[in-house]
C-alpha atoms as a PDB file:
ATOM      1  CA  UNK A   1      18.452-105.271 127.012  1.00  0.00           C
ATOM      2  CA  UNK A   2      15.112-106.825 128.425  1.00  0.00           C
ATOM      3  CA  UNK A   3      14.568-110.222 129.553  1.00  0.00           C
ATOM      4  CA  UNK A   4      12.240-110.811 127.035  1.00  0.00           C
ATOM      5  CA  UNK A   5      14.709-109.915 124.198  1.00  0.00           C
ATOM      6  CA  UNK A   6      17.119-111.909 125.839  1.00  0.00           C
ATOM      7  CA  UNK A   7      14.950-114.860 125.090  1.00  0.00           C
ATOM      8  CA  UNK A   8      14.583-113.967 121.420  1.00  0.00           C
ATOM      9  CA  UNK A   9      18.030-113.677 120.668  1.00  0.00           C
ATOM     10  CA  UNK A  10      18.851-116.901 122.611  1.00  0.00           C
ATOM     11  CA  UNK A  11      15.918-118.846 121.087  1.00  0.00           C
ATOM     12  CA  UNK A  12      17.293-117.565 117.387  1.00  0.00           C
ATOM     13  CA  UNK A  13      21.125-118.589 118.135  1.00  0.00           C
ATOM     14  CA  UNK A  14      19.556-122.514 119.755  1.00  0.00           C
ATOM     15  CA  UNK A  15      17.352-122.982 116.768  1.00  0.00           C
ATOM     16  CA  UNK A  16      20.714-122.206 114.098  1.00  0.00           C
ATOM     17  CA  UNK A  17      22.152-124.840 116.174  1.00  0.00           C
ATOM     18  CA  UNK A  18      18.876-127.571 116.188  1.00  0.00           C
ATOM     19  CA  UNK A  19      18.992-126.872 112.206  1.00  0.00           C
ATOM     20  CA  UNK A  20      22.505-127.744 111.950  1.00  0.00           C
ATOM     21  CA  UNK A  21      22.275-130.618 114.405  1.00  0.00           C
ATOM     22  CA  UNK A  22      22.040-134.097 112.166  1.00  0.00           C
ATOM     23  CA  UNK A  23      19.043-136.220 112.356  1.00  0.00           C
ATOM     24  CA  UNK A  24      21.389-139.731 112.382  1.00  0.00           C
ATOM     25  CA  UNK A  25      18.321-141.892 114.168  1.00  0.00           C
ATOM     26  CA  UNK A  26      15.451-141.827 111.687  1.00  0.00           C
ATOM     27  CA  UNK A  27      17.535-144.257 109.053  1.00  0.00           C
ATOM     28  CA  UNK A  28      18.631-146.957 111.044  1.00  0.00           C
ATOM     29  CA  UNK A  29      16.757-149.871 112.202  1.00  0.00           C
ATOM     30  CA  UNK A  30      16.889-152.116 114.887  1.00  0.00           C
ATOM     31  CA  UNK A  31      20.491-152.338 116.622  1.00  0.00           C
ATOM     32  CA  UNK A  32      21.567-149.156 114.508  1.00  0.00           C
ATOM     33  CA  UNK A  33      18.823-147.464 116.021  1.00  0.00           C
ATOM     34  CA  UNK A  34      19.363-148.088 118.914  1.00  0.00           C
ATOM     35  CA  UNK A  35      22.986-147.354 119.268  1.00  0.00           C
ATOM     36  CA  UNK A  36      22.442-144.247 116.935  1.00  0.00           C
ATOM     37  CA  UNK A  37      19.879-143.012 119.726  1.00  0.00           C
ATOM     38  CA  UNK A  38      22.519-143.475 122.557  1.00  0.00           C
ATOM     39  CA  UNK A  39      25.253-141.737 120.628  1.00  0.00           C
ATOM     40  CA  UNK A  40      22.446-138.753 120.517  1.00  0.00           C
ATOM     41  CA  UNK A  41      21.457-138.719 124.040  1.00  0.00           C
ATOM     42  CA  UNK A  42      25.241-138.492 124.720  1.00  0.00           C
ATOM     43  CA  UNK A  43      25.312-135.523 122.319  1.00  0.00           C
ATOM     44  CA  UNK A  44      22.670-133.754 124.633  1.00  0.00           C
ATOM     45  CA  UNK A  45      25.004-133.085 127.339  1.00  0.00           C
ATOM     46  CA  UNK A  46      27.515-131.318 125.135  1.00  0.00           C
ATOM     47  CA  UNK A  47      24.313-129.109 123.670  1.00  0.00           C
ATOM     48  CA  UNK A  48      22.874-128.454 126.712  1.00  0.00           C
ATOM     49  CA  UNK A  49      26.468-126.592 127.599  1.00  0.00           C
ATOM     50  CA  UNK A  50      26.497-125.012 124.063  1.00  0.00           C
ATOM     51  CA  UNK A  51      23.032-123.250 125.437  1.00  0.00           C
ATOM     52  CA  UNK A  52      24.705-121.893 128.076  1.00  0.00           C
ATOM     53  CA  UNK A  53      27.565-121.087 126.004  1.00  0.00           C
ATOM     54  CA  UNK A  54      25.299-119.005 123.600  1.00  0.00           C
ATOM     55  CA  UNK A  55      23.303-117.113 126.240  1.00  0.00           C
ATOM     56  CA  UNK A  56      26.778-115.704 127.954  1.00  0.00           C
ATOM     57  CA  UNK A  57      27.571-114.261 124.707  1.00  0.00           C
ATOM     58  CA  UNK A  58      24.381-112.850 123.885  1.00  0.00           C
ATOM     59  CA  UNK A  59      24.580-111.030 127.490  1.00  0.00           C
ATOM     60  CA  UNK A  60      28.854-110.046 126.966  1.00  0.00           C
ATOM     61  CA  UNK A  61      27.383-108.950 123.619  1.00  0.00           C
ATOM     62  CA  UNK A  62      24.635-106.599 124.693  1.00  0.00           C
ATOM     63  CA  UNK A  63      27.128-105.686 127.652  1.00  0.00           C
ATOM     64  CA  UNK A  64      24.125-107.045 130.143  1.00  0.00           C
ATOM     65  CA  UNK A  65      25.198-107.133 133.953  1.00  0.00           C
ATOM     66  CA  UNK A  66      23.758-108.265 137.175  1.00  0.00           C
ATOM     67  CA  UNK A  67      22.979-105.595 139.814  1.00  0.00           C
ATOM     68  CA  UNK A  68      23.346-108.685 142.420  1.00  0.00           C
ATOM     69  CA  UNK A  69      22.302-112.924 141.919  1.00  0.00           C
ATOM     70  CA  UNK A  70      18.952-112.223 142.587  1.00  0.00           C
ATOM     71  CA  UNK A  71      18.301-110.332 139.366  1.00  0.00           C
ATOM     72  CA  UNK A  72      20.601-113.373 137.799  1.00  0.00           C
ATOM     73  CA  UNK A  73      18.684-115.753 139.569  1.00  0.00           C
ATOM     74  CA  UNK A  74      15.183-114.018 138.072  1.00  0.00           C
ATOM     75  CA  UNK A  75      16.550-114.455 134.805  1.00  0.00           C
ATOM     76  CA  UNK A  76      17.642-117.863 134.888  1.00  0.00           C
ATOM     77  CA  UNK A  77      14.254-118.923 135.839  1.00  0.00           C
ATOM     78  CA  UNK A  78      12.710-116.647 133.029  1.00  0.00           C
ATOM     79  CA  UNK A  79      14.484-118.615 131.094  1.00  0.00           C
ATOM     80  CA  UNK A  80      14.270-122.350 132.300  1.00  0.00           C
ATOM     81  CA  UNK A  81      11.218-123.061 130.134  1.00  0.00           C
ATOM     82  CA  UNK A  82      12.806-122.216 127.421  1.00  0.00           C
ATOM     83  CA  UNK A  83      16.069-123.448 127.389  1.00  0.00           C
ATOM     84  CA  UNK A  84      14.320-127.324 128.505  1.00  0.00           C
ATOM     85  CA  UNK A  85      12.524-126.717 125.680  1.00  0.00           C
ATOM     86  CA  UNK A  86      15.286-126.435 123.328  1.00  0.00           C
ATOM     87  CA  UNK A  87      16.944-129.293 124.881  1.00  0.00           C
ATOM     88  CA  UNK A  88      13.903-131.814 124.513  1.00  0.00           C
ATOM     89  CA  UNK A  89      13.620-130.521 120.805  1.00  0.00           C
ATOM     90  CA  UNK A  90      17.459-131.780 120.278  1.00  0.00           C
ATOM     91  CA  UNK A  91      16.881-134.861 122.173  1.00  0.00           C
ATOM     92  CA  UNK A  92      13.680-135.916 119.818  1.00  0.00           C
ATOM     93  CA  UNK A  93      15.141-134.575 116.630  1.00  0.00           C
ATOM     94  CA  UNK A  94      12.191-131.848 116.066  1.00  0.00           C
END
């Protein structure tokens, strides 16, 4: 399995989890927005984790090893962009 499919797979398995993510911010106001938004951002950890979760199964899955970390390393950083951007879409509710 390519890199790049690696990517698709993972992007399809984050955005299943953004769509079942709840959007608790956008009807509160005031105080309840604001403690709503810091009950999120302490949710972002725990989904940032369920990324890398998801992206060691897709590569058990596809039985995907690592001639050595630099090939690991070449992946990760393939796949930086878009895992941050995954994580900034759960952090602003997109």
């Amino acid at each position: 399995m390519n890199k790049e499919n690696i990517k698709n797979e993972l992007i399809s398995e984050v955005q299943k989890q953004l769509n079942l993510s709840e959007n608790k911010i956008g009807g509160n106001s005031g105080l309840g927005k604001i403690q709503a938004m810091a009950e999120h951002m302490g949710k972002a950890d725990d989904f940032s984790k369920k990324i890398v979760d998801l992206l060691n199964e897709i590569l058990v899955k596809n039985n995907v090893e690592f001639i050595d970390e630099k090939e690991k390393d070449t992946l990760i950083a393939y796949l930086k962009p878009t895992i941050t951007e995954s994580i900034q879409k759960f952090i602003l509710n997109d």
